[in-house]
C-alpha atoms as a PDB file:
ATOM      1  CA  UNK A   1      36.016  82.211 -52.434  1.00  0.00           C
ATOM      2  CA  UNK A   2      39.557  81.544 -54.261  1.00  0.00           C
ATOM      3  CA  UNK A   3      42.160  82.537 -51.421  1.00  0.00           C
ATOM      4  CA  UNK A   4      46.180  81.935 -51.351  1.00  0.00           C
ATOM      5  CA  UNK A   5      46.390  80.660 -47.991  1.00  0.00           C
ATOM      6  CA  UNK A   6      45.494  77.002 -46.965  1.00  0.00           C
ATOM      7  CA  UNK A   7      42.459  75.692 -45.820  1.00  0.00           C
ATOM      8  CA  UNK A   8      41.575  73.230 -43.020  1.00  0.00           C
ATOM      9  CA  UNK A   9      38.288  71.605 -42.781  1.00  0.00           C
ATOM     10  CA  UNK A  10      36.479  71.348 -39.484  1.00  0.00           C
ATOM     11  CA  UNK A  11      33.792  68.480 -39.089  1.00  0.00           C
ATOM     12  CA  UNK A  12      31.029  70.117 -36.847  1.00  0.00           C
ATOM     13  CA  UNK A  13      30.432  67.115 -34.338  1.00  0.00           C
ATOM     14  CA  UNK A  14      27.715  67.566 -31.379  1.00  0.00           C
ATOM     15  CA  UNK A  15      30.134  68.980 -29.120  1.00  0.00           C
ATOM     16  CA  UNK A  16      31.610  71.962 -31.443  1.00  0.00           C
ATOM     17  CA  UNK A  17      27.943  72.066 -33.255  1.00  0.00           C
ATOM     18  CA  UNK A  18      26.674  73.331 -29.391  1.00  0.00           C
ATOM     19  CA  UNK A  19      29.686  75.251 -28.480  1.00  0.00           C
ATOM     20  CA  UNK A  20      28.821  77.169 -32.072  1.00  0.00           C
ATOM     21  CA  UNK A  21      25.163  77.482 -30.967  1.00  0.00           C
ATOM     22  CA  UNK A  22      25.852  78.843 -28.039  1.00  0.00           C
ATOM     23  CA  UNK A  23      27.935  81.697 -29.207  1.00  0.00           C
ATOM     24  CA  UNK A  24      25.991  82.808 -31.851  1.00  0.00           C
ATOM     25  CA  UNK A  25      23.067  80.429 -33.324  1.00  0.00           C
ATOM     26  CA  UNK A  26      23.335  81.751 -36.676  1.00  0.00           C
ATOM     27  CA  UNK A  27      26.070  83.586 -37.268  1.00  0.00           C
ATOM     28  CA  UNK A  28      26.600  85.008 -40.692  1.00  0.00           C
ATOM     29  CA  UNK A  29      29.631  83.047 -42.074  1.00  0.00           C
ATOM     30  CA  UNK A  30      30.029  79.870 -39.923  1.00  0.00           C
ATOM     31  CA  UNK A  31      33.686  79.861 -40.996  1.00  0.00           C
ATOM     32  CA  UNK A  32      34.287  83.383 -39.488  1.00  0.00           C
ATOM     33  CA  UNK A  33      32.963  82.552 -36.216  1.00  0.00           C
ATOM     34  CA  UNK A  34      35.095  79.386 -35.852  1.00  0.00           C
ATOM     35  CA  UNK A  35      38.188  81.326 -37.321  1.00  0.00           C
ATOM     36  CA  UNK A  36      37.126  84.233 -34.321  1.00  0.00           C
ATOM     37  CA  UNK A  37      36.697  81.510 -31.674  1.00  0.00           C
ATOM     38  CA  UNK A  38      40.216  79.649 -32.892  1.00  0.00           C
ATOM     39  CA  UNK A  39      41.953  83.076 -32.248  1.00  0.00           C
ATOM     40  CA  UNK A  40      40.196  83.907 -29.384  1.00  0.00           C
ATOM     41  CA  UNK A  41      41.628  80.897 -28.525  1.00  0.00           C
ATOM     42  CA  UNK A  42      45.081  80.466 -29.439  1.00  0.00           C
ATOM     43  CA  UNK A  43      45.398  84.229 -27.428  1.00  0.00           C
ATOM     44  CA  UNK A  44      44.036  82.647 -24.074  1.00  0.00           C
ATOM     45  CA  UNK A  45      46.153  79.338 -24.303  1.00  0.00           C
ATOM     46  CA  UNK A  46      49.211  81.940 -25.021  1.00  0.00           C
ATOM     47  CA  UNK A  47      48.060  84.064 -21.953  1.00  0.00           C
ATOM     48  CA  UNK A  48      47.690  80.591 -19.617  1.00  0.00           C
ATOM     49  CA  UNK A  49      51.085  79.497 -21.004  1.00  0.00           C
ATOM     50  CA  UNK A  50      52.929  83.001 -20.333  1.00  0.00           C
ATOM     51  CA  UNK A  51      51.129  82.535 -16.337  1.00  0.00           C
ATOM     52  CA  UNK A  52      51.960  79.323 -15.982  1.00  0.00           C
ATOM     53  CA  UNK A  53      55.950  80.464 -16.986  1.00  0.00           C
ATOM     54  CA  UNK A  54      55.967  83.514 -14.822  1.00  0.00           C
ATOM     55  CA  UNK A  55      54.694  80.883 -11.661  1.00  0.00           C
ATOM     56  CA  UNK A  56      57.448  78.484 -12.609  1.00  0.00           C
ATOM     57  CA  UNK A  57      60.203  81.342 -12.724  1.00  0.00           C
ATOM     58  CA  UNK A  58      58.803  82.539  -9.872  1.00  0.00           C
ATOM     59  CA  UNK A  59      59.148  79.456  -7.976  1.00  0.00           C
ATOM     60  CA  UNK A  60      62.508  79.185  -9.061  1.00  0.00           C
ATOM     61  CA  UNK A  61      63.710  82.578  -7.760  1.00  0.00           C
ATOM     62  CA  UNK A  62      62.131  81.635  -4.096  1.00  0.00           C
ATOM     63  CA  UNK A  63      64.237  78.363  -4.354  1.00  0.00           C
ATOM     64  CA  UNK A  64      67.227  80.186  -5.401  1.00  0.00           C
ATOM     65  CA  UNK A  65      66.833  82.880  -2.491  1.00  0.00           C
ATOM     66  CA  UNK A  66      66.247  85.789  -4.671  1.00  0.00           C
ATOM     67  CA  UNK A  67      62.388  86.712  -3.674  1.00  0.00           C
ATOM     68  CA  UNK A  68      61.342  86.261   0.274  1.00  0.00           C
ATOM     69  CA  UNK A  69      59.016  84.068   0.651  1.00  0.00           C
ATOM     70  CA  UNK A  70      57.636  83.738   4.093  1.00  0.00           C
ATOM     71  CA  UNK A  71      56.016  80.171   4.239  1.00  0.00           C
ATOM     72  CA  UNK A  72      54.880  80.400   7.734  1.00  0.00           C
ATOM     73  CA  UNK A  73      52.551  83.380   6.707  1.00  0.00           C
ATOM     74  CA  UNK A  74      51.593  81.480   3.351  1.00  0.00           C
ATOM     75  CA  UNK A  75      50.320  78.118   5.636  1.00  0.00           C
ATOM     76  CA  UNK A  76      48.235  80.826   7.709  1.00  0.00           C
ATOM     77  CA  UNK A  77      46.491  82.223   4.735  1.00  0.00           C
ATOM     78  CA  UNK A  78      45.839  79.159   3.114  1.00  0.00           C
ATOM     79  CA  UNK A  79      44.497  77.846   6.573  1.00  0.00           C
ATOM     80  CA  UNK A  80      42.051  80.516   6.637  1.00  0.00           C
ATOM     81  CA  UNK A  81      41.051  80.599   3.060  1.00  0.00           C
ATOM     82  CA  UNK A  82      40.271  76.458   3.653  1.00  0.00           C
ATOM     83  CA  UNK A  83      38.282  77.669   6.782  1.00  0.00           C
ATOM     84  CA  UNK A  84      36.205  80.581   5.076  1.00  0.00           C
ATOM     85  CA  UNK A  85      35.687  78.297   1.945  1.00  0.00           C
ATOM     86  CA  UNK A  86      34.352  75.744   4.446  1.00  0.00           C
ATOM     87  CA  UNK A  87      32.028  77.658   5.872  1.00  0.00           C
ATOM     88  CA  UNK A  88      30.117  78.815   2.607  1.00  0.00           C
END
């Protein structure tokens, strides 16, 4: 189909040919489901990226003073989640 925008081609190796299969073993438009699965994507890398800045900022504002941070009580709840995890 004749289309303005730019085209990429994707070689479907073993590992993306599975991946594919797994998600839908024959989908309708193969194209469609990878262009679904690349936004799907791009949104969850966007969403880990905007965590992984709100943890650093965070970090930052309990090293600059301006959150309270009690480490004492942090040790102790990681010390018990090691313990229960242990136990399972």
């Amino acid at each position: 189909m004749a289309t303005a925008h730019p085209r990429v081609q994707v070689t479907i190796d073993a590992e993306l040919g599975e991946a594919l299969r797994t998600i839908d073993p024959r989908p309708a438009s193969k194209s469609r489901l990878i262009r679904d699965l690349a936004l799907r994507g791009a949104a969850a890398a966007n969403e880990e990226r905007a965590r992984r800045e709100q943890a650093i900022d965070n970090l930052l504002r309990i090293a600059r003073g301006e959150i309270e941070y009690d480490f004492e009580a942090a040790r102790g709840i990681h010390a018990e989640r090691e313990r229960s995890v242990g136990q399972e």
